[in-house]
Protein backbone atom coordinates (compact mmCIF):
# COMPACT_ATOMS: atom_id res chain seq x y z
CA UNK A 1 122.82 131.79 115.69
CA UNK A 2 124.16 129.51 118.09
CA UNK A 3 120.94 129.43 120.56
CA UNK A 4 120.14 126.38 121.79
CA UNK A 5 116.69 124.78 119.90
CA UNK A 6 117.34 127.21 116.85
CA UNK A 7 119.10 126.03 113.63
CA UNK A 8 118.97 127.37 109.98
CA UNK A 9 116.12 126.33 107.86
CA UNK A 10 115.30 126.89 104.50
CA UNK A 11 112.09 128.86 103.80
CA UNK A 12 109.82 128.33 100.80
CA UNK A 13 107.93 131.34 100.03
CA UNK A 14 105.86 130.18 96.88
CA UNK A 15 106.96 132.90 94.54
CA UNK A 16 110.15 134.41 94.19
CA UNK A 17 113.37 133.46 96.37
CA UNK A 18 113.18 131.81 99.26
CA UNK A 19 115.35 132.54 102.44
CA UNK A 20 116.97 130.96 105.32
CA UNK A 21 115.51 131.69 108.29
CA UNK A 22 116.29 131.06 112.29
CA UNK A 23 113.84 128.62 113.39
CA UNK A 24 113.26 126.62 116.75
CA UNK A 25 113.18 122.90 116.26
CA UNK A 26 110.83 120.71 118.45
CA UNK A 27 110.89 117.36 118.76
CA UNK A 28 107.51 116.88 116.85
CA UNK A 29 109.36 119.25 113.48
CA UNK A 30 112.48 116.77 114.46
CA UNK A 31 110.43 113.46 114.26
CA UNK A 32 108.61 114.90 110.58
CA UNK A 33 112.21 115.63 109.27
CA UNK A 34 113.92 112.35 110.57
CA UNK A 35 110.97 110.67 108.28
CA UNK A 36 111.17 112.57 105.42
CA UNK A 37 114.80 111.95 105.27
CA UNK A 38 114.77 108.64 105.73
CA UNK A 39 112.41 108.40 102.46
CA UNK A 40 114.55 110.99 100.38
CA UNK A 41 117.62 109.22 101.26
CA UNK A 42 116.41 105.73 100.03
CA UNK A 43 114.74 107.15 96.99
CA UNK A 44 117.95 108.77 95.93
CA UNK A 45 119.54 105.27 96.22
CA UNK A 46 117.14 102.47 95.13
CA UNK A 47 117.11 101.64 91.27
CA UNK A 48 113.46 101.02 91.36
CA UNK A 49 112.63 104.41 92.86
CA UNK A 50 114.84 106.35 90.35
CA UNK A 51 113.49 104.02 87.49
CA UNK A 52 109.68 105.76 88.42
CA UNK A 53 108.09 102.95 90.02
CA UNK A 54 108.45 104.19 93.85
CA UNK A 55 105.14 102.78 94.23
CA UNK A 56 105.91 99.78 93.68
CA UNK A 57 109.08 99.82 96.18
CA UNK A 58 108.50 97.58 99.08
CA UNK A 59 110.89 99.97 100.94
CA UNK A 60 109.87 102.86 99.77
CA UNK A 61 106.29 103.21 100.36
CA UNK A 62 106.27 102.26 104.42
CA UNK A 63 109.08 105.09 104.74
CA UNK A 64 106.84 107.57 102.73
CA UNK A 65 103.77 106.14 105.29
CA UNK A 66 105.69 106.55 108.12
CA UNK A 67 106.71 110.33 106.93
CA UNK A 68 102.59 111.13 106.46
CA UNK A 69 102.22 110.13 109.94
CA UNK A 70 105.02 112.21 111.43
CA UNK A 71 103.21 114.74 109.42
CA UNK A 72 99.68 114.30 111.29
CA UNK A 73 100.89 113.87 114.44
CA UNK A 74 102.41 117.11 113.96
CA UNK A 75 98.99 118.94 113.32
């Protein structure tokens, strides 16, 4: 799979396995991904996010903003 603008991706079906699949990556897909990690990453680290209260992060909640954006502009 080593076509330029495809990579691996995991696919959710929404009932039974999933699958990877080949899928092209545009810069939009790129931005929403770059966002959502950003927010997973953090979350995983910060003792207020693990301890439930994500909401209440001051870090947290512009990095899950930011992701919902990526997300629209997408659309």
């Amino acid at each position: 799979m080593g076509e330029p603008g495809f990579r691996e991706r995991w696919l959710e079906t929404g009932s039974g396995p999933g699958a990877v699949v080949r899928a092209r990556v545009t810069q939009v897909n790129q931005a929403v991904q770059t966002a959502y990690r950003a927010w997973l990453d953090h979350s995983t680290s910060c003792s207020t996010c693990q301890d439930g209260s994500a909401r209440e992060c001051t870090v947290a909640q512009p990095l899950w903003d930011a992701y919902q954006a990526a997300q629209q502009s997408a659309l």
